[in-house]
PDB file of N, CA and C in Angstrom:
ATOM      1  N   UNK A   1       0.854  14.548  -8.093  1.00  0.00           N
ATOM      2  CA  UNK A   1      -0.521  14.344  -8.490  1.00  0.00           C
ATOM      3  C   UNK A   1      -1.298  15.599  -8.144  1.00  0.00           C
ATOM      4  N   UNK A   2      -2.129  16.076  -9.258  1.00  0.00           N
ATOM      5  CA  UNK A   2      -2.815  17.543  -8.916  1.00  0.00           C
ATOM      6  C   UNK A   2      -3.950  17.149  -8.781  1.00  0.00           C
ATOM      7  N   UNK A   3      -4.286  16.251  -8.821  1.00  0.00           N
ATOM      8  CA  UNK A   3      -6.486  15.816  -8.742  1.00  0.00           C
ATOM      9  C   UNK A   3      -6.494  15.286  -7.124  1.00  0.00           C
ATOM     10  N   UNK A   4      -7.309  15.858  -6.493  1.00  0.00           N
ATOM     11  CA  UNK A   4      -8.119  15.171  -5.847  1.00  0.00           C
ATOM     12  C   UNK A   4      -8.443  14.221  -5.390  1.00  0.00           C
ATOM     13  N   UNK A   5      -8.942  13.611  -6.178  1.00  0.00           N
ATOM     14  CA  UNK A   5      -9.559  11.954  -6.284  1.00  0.00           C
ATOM     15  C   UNK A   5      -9.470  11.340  -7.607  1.00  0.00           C
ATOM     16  N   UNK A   6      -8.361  10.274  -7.464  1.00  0.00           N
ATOM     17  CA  UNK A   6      -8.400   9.493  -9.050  1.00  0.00           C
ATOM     18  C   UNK A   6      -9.454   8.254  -8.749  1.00  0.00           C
ATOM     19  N   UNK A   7      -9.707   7.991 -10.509  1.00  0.00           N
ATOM     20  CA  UNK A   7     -10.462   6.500 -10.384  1.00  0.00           C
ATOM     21  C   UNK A   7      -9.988   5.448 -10.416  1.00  0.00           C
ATOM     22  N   UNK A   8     -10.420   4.711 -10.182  1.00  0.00           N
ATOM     23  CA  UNK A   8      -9.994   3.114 -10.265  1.00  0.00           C
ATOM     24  C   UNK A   8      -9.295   2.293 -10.690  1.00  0.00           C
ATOM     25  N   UNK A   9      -9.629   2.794 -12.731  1.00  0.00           N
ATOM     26  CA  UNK A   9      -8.683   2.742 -13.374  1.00  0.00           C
ATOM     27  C   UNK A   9      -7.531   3.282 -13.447  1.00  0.00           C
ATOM     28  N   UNK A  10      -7.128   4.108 -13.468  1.00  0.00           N
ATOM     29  CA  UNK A  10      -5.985   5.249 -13.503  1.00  0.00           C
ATOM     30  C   UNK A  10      -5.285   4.855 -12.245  1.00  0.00           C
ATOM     31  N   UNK A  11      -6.206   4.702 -11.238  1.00  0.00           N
ATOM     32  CA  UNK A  11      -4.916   4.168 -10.232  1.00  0.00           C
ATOM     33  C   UNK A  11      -4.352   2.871  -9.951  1.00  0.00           C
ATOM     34  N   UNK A  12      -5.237   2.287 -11.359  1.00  0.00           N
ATOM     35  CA  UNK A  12      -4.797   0.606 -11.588  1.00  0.00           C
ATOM     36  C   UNK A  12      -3.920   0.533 -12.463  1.00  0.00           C
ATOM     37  N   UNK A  13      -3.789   1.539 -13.431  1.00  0.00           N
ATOM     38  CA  UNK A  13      -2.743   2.112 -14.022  1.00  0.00           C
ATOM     39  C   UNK A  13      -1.526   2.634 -13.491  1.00  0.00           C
ATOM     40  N   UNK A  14      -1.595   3.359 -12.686  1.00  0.00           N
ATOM     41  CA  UNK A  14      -0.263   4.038 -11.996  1.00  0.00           C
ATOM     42  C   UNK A  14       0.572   3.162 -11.137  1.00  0.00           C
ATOM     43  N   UNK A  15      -0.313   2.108 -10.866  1.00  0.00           N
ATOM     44  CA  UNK A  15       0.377   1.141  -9.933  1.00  0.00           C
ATOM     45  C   UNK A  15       0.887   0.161 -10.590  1.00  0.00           C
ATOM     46  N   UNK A  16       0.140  -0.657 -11.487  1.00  0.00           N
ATOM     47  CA  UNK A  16       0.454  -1.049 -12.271  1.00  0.00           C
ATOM     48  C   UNK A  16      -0.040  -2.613 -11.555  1.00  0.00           C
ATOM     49  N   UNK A  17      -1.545  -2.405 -11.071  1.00  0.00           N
ATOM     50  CA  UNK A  17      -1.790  -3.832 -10.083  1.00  0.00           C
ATOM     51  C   UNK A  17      -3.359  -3.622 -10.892  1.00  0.00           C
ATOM     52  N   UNK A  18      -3.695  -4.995 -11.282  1.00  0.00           N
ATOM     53  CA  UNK A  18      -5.286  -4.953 -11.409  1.00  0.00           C
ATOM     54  C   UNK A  18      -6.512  -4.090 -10.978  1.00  0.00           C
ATOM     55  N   UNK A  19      -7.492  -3.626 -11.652  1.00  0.00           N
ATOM     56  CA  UNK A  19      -8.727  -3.143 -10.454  1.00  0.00           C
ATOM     57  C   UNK A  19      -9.196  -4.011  -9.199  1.00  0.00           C
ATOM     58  N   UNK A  20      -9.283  -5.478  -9.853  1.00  0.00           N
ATOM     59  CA  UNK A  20      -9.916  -6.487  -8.958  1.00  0.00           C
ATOM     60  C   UNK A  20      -9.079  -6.751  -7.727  1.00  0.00           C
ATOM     61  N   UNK A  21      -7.468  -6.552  -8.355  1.00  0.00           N
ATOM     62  CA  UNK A  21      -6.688  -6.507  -6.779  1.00  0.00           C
ATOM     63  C   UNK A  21      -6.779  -5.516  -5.822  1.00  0.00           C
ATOM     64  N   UNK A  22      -7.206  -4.039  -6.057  1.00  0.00           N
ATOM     65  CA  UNK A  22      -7.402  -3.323  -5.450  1.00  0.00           C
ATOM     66  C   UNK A  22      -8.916  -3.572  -4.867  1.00  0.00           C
ATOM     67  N   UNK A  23      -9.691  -3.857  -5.190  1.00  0.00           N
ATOM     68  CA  UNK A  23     -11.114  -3.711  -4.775  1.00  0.00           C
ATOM     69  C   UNK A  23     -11.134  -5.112  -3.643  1.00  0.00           C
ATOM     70  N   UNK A  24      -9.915  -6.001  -4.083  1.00  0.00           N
ATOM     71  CA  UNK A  24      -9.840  -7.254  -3.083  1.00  0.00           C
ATOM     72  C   UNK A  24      -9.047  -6.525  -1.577  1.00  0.00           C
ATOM     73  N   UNK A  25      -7.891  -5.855  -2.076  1.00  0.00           N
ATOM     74  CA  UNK A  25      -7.156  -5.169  -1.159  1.00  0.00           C
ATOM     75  C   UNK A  25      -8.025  -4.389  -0.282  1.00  0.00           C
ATOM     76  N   UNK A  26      -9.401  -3.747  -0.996  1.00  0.00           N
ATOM     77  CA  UNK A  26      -9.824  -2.850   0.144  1.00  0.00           C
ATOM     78  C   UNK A  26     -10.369  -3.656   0.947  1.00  0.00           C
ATOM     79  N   UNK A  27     -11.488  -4.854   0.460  1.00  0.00           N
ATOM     80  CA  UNK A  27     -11.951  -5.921   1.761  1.00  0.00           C
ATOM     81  C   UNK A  27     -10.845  -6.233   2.687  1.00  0.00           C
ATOM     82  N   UNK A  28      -9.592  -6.663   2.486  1.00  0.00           N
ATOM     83  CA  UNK A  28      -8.629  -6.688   3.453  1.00  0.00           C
ATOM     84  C   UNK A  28      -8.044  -5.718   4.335  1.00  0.00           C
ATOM     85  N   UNK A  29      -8.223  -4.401   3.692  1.00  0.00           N
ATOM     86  CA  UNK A  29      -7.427  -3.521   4.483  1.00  0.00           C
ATOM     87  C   UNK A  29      -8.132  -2.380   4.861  1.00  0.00           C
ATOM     88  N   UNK A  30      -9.550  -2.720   5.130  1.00  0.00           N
ATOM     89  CA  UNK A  30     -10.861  -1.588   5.248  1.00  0.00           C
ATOM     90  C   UNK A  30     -10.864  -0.629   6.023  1.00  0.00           C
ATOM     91  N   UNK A  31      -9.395  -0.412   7.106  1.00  0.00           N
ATOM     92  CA  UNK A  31      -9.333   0.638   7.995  1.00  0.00           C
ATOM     93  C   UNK A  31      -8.591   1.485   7.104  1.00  0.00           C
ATOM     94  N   UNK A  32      -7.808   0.816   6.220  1.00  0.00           N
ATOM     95  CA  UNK A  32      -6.435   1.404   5.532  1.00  0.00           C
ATOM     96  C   UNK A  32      -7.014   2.328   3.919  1.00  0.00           C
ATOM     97  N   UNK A  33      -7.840   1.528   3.364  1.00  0.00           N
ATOM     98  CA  UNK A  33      -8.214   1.340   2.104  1.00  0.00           C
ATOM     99  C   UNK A  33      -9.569   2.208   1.945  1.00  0.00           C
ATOM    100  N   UNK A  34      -9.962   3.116   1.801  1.00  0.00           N
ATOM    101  CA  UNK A  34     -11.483   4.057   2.149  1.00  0.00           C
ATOM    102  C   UNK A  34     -11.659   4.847   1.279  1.00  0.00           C
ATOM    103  N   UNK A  35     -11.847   4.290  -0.361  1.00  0.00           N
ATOM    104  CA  UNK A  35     -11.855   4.988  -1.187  1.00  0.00           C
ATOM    105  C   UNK A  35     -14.044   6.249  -1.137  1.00  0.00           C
ATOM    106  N   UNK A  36     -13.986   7.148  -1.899  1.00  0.00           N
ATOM    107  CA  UNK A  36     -15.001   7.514  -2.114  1.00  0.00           C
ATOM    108  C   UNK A  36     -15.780   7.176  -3.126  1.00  0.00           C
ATOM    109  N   UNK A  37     -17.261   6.852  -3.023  1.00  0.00           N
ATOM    110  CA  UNK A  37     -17.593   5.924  -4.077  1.00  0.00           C
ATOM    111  C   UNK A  37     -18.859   7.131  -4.724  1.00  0.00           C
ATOM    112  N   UNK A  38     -18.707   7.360  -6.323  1.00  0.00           N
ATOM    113  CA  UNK A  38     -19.721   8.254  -6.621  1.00  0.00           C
ATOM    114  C   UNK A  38     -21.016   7.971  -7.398  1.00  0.00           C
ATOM    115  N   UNK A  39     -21.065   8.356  -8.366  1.00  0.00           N
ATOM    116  CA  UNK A  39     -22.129   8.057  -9.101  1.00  0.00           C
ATOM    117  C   UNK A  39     -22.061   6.297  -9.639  1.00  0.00           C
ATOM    118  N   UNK A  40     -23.107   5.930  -9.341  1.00  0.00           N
ATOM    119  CA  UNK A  40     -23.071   4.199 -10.133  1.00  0.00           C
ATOM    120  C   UNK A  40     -21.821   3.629  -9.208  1.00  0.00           C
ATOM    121  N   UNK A  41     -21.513   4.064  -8.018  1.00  0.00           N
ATOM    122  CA  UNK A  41     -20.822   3.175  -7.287  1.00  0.00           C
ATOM    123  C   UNK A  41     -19.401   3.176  -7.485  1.00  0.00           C
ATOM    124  N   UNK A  42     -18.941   3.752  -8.676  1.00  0.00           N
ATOM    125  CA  UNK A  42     -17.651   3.843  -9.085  1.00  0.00           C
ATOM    126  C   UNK A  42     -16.896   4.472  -7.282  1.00  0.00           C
ATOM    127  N   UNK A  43     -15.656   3.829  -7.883  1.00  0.00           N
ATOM    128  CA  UNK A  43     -14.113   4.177  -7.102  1.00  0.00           C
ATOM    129  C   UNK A  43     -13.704   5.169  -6.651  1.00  0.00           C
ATOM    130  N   UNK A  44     -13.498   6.417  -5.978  1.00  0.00           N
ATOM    131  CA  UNK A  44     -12.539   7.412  -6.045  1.00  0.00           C
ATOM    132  C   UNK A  44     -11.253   7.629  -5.194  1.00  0.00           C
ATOM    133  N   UNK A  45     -10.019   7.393  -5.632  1.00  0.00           N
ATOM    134  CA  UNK A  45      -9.450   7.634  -4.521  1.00  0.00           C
ATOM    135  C   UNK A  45      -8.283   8.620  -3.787  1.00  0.00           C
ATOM    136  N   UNK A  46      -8.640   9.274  -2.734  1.00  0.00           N
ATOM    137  CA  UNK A  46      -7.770  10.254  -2.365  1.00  0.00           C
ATOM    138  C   UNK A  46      -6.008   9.979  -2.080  1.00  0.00           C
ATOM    139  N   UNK A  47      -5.193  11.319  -1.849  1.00  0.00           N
ATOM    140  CA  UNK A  47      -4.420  10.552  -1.975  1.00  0.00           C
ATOM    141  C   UNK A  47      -3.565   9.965  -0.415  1.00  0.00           C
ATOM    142  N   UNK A  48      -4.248  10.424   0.434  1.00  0.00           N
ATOM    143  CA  UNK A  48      -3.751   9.524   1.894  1.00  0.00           C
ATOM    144  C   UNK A  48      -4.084   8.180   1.003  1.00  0.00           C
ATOM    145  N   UNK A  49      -5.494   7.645   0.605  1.00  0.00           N
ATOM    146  CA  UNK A  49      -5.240   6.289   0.423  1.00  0.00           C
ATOM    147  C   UNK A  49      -4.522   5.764  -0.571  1.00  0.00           C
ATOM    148  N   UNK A  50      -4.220   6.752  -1.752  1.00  0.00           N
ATOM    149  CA  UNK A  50      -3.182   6.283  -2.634  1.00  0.00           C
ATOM    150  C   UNK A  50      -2.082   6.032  -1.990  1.00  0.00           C
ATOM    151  N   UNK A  51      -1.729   6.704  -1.386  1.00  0.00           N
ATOM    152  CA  UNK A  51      -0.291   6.459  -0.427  1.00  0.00           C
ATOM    153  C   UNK A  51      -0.338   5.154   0.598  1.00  0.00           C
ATOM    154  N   UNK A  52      -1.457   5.174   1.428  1.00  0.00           N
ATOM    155  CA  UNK A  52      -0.961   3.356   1.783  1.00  0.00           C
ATOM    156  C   UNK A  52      -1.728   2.321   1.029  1.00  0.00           C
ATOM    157  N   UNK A  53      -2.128   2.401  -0.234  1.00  0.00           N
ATOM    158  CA  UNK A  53      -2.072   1.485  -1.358  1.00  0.00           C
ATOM    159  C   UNK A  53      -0.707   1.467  -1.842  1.00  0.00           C
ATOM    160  N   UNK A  54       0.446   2.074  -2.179  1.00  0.00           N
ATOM    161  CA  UNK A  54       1.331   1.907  -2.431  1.00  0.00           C
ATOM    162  C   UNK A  54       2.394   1.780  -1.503  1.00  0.00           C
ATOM    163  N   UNK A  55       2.242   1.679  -0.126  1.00  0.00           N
ATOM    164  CA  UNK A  55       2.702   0.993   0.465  1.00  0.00           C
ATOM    165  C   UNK A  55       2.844  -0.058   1.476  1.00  0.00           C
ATOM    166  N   UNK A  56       1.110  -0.479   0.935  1.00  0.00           N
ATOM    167  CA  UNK A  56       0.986  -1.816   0.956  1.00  0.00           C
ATOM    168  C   UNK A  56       1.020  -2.678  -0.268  1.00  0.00           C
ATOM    169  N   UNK A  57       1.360  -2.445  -1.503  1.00  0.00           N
ATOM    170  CA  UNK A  57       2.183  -2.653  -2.654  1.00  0.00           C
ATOM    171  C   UNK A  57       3.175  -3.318  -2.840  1.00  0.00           C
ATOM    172  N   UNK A  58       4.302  -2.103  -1.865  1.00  0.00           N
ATOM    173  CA  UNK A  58       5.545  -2.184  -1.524  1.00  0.00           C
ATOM    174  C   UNK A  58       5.728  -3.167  -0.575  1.00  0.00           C
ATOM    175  N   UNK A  59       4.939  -3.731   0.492  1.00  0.00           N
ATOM    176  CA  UNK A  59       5.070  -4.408   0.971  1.00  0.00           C
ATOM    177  C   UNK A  59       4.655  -5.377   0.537  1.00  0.00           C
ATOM    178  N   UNK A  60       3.951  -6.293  -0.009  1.00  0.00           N
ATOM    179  CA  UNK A  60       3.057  -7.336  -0.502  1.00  0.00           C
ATOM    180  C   UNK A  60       4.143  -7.890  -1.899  1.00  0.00           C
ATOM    181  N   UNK A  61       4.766  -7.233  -2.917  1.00  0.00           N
ATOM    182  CA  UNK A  61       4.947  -7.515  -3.571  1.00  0.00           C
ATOM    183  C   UNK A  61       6.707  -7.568  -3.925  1.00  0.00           C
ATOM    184  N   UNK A  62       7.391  -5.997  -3.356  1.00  0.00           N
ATOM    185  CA  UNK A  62       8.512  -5.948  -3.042  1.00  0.00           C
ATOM    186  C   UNK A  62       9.036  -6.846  -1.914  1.00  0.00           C
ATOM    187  N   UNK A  63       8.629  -6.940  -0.735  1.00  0.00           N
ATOM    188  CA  UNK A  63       8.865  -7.006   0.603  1.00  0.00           C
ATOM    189  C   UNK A  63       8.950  -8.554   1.394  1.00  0.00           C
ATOM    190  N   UNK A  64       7.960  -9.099   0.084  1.00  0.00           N
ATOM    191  CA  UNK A  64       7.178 -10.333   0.454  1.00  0.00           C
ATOM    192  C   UNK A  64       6.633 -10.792   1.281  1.00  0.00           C
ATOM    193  N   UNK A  65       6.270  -9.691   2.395  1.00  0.00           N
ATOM    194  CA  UNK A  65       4.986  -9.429   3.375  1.00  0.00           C
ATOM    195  C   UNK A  65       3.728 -10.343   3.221  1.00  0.00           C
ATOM    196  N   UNK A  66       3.160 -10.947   3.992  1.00  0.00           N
ATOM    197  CA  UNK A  66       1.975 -11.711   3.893  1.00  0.00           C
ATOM    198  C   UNK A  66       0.785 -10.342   3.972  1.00  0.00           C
ATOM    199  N   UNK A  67      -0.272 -10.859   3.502  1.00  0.00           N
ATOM    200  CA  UNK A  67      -1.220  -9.921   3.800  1.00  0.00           C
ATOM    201  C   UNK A  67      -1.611  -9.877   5.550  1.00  0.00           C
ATOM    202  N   UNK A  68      -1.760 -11.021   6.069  1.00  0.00           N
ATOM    203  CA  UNK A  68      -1.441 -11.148   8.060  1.00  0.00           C
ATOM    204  C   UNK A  68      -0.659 -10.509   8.306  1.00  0.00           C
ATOM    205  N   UNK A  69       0.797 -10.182   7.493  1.00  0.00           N
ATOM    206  CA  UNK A  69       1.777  -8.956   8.422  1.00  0.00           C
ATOM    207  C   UNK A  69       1.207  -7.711   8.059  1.00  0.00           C
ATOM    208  N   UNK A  70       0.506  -7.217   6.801  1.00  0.00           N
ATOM    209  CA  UNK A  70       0.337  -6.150   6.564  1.00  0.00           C
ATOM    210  C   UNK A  70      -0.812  -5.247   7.590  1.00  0.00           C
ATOM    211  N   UNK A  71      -1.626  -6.452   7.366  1.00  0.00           N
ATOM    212  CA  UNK A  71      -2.660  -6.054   8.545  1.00  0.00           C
ATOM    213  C   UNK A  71      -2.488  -5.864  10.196  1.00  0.00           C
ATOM    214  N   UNK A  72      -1.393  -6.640  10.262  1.00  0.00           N
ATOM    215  CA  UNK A  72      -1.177  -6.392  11.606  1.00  0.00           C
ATOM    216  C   UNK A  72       0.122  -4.770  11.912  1.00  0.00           C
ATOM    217  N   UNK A  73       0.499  -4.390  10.766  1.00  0.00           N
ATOM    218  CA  UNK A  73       1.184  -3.616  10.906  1.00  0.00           C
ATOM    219  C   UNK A  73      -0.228  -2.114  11.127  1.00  0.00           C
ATOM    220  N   UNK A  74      -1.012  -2.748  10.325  1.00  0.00           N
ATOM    221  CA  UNK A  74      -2.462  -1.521  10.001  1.00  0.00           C
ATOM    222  C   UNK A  74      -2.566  -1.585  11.562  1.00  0.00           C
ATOM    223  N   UNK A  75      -2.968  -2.515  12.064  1.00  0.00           N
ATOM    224  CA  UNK A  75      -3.925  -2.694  13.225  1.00  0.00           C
ATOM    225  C   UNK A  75      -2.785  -1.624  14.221  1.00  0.00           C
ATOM    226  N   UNK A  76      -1.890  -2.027  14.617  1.00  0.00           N
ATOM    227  CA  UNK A  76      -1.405  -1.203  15.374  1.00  0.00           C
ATOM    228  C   UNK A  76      -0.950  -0.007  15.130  1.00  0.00           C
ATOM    229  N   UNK A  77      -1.079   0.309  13.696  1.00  0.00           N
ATOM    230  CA  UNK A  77      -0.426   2.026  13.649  1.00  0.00           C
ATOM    231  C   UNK A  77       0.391   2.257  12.759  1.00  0.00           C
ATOM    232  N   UNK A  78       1.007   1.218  12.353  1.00  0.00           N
ATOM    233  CA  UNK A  78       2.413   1.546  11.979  1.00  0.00           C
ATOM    234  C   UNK A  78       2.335   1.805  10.661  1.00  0.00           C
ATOM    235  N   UNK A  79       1.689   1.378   9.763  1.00  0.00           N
ATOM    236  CA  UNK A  79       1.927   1.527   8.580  1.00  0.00           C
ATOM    237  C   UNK A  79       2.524   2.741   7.965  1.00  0.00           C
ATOM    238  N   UNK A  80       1.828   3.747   8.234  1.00  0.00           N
ATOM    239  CA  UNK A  80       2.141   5.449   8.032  1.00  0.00           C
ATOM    240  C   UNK A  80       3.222   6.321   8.761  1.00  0.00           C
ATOM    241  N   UNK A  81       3.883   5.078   9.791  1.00  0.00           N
ATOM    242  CA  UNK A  81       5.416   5.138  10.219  1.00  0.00           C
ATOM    243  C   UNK A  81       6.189   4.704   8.936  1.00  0.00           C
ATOM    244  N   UNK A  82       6.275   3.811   8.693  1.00  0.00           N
ATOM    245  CA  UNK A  82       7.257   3.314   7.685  1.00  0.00           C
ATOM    246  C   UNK A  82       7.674   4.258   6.540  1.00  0.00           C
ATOM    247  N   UNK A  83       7.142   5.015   6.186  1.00  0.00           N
ATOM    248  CA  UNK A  83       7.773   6.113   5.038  1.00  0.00           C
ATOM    249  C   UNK A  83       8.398   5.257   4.199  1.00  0.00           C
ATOM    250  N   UNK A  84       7.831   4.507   3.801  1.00  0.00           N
ATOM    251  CA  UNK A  84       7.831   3.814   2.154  1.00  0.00           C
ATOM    252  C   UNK A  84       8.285   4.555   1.011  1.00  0.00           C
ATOM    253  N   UNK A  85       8.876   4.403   0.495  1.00  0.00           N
ATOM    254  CA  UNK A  85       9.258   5.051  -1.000  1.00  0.00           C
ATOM    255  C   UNK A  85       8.420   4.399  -2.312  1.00  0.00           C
ATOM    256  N   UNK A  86       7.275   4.271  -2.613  1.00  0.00           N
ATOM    257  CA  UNK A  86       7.085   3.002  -3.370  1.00  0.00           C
ATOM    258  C   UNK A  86       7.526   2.954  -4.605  1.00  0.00           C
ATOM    259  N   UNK A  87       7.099   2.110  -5.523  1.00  0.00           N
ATOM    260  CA  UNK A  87       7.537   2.220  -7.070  1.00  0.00           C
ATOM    261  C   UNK A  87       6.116   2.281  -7.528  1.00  0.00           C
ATOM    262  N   UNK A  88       6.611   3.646  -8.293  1.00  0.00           N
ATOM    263  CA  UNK A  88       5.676   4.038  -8.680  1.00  0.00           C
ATOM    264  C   UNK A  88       6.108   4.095 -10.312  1.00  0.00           C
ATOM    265  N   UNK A  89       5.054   4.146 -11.258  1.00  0.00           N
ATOM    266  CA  UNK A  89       5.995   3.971 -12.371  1.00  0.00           C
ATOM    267  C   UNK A  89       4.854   3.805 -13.912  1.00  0.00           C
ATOM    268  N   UNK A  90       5.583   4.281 -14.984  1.00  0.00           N
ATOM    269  CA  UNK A  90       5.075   4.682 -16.209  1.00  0.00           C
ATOM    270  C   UNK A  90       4.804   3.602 -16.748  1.00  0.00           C
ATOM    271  N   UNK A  91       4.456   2.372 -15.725  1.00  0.00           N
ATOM    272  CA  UNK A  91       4.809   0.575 -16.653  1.00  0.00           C
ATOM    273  C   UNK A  91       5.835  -0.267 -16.188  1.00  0.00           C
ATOM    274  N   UNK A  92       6.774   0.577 -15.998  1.00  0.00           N
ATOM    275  CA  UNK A  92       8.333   0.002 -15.286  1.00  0.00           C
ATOM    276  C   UNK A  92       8.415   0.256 -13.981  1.00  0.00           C
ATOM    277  N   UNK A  93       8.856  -0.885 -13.377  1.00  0.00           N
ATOM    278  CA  UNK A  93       9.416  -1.186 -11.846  1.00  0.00           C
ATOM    279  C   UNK A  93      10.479  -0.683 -12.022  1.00  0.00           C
ATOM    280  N   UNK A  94      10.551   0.364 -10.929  1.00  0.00           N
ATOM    281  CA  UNK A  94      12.077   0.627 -10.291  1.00  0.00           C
ATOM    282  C   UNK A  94      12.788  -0.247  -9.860  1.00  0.00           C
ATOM    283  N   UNK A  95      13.786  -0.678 -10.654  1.00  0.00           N
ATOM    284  CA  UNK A  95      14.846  -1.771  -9.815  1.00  0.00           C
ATOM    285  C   UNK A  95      15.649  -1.391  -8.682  1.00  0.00           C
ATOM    286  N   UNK A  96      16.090  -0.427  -8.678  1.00  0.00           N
ATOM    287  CA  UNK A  96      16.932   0.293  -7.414  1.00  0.00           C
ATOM    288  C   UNK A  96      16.215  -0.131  -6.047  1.00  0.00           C
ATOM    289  N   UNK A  97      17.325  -0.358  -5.175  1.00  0.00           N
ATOM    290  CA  UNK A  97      16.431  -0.747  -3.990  1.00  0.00           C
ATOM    291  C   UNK A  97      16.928   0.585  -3.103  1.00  0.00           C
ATOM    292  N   UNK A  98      17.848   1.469  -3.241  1.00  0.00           N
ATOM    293  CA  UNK A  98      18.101   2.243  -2.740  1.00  0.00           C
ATOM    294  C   UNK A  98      16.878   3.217  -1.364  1.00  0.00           C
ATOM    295  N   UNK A  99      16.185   3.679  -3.120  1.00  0.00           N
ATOM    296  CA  UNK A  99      15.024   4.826  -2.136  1.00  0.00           C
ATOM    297  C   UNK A  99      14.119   3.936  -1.157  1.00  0.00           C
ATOM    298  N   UNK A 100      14.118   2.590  -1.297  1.00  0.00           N
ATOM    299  CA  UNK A 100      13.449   1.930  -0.350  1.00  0.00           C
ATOM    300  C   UNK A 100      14.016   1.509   1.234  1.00  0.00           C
ATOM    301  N   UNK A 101      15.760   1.996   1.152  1.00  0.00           N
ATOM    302  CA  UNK A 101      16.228   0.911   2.218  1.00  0.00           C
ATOM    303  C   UNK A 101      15.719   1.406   3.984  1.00  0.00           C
ATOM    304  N   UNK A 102      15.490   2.878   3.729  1.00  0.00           N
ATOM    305  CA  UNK A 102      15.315   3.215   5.280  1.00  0.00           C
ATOM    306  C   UNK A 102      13.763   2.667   5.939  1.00  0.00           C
ATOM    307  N   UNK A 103      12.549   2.743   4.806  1.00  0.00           N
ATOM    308  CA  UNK A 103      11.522   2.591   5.022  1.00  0.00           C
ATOM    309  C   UNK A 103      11.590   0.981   5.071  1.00  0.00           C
ATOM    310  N   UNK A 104      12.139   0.356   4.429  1.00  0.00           N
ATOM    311  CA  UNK A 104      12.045  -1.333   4.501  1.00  0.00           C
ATOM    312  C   UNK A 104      13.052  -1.560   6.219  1.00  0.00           C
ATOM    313  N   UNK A 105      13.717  -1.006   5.953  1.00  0.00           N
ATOM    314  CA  UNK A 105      14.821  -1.398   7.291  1.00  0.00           C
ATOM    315  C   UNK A 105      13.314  -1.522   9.061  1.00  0.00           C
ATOM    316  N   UNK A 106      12.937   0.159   8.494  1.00  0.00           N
ATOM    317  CA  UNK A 106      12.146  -0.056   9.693  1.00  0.00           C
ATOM    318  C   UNK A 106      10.927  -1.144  10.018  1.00  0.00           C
ATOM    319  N   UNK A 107      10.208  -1.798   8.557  1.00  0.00           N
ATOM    320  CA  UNK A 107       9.188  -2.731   8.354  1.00  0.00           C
ATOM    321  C   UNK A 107       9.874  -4.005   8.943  1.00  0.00           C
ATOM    322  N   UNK A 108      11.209  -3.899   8.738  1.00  0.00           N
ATOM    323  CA  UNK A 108      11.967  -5.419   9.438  1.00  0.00           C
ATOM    324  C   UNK A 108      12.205  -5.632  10.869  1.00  0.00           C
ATOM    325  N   UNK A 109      12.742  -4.221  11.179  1.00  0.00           N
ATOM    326  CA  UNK A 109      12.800  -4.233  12.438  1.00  0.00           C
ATOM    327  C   UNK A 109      10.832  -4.201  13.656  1.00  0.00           C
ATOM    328  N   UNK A 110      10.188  -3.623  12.989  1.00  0.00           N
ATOM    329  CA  UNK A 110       9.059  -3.874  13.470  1.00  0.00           C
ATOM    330  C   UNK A 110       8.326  -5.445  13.301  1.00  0.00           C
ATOM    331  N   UNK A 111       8.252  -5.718  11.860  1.00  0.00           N
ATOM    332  CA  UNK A 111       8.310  -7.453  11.996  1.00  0.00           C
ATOM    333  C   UNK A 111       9.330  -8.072  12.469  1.00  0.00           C
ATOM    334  N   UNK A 112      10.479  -7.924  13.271  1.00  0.00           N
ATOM    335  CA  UNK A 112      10.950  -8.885  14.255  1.00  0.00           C
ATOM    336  C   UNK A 112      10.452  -8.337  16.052  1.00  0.00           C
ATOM    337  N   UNK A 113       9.910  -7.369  16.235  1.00  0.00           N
ATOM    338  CA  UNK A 113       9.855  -6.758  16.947  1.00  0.00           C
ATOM    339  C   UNK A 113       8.293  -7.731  17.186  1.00  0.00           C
ATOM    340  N   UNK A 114       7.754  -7.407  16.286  1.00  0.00           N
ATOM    341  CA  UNK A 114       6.178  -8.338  16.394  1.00  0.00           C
ATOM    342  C   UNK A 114       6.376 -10.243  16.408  1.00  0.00           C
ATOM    343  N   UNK A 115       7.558 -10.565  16.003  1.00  0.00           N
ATOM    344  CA  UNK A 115       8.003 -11.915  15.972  1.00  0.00           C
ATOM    345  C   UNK A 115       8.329 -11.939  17.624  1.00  0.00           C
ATOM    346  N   UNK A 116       8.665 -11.596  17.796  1.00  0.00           N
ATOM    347  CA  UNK A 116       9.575 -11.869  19.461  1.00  0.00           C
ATOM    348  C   UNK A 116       8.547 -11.587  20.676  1.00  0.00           C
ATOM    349  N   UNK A 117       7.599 -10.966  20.260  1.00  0.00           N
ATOM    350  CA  UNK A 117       6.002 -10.511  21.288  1.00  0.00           C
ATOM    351  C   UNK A 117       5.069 -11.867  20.843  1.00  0.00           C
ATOM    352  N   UNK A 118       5.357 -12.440  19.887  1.00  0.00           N
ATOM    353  CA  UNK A 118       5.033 -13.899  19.771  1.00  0.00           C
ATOM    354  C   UNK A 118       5.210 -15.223  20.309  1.00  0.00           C
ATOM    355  N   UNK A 119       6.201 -15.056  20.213  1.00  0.00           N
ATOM    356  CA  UNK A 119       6.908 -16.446  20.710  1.00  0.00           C
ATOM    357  C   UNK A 119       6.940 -16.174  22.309  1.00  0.00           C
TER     358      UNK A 119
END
């Protein structure tokens, strides 16, 4: 990506997830999610936050992560540990689970890690 800051659309496009899910995602994930907002309020977003939009994506939709695990992964740090691979894509989901297995391996081992500080 060579821009800056994409909009709203375009990155509702690239993801291939609604505007309204993203604009819901940022109320949920408001430490994570910090787009720049310009003229008339519109969207902009850089790409640290493109990057954990898509891998809170990857988690939410691949992963089957609750939005409570995602946030609790935010709250403590981790998210931007995980080195996510996401699917990113022209319309089409990557089926391969390959480029995902090291970054998912560690999201499991940290959600059992957060399971067992529970109980």
């Amino acid at each position: 990506m060579n821009e800056p800051f994409i909009s709203i659309n375009e990155l509702s496009k690239r993801l291939d997830i609604p505007a309204y899910t993203l604009r819901y995602w940022e109320k949920q994930f408001p430490t994570a999610i910090k787009p720049t907002t310009g003229a008339g309020g519109r969207r902009y977003y850089r790409p640290e936050t493109i990057a954990a939009l898509e891998a809170i994506k990857t988690l939410l939709y691949d992963r089957g992560m609750t939005i409570a695990g995602v946030k609790k992964l935010i709250k403590d740090g981790k998210l931007a540990d995980l080195d996510i691979k996401p699917v990113v894509a022209s319309g089409k989901k990557n089926e391969n689970p390959a480029h995902k297995s090291a970054g998912i391996k560690k999201a499991i081992d940290l959600l059992e890690l957060a399971k067992a500080e529970l109980v």
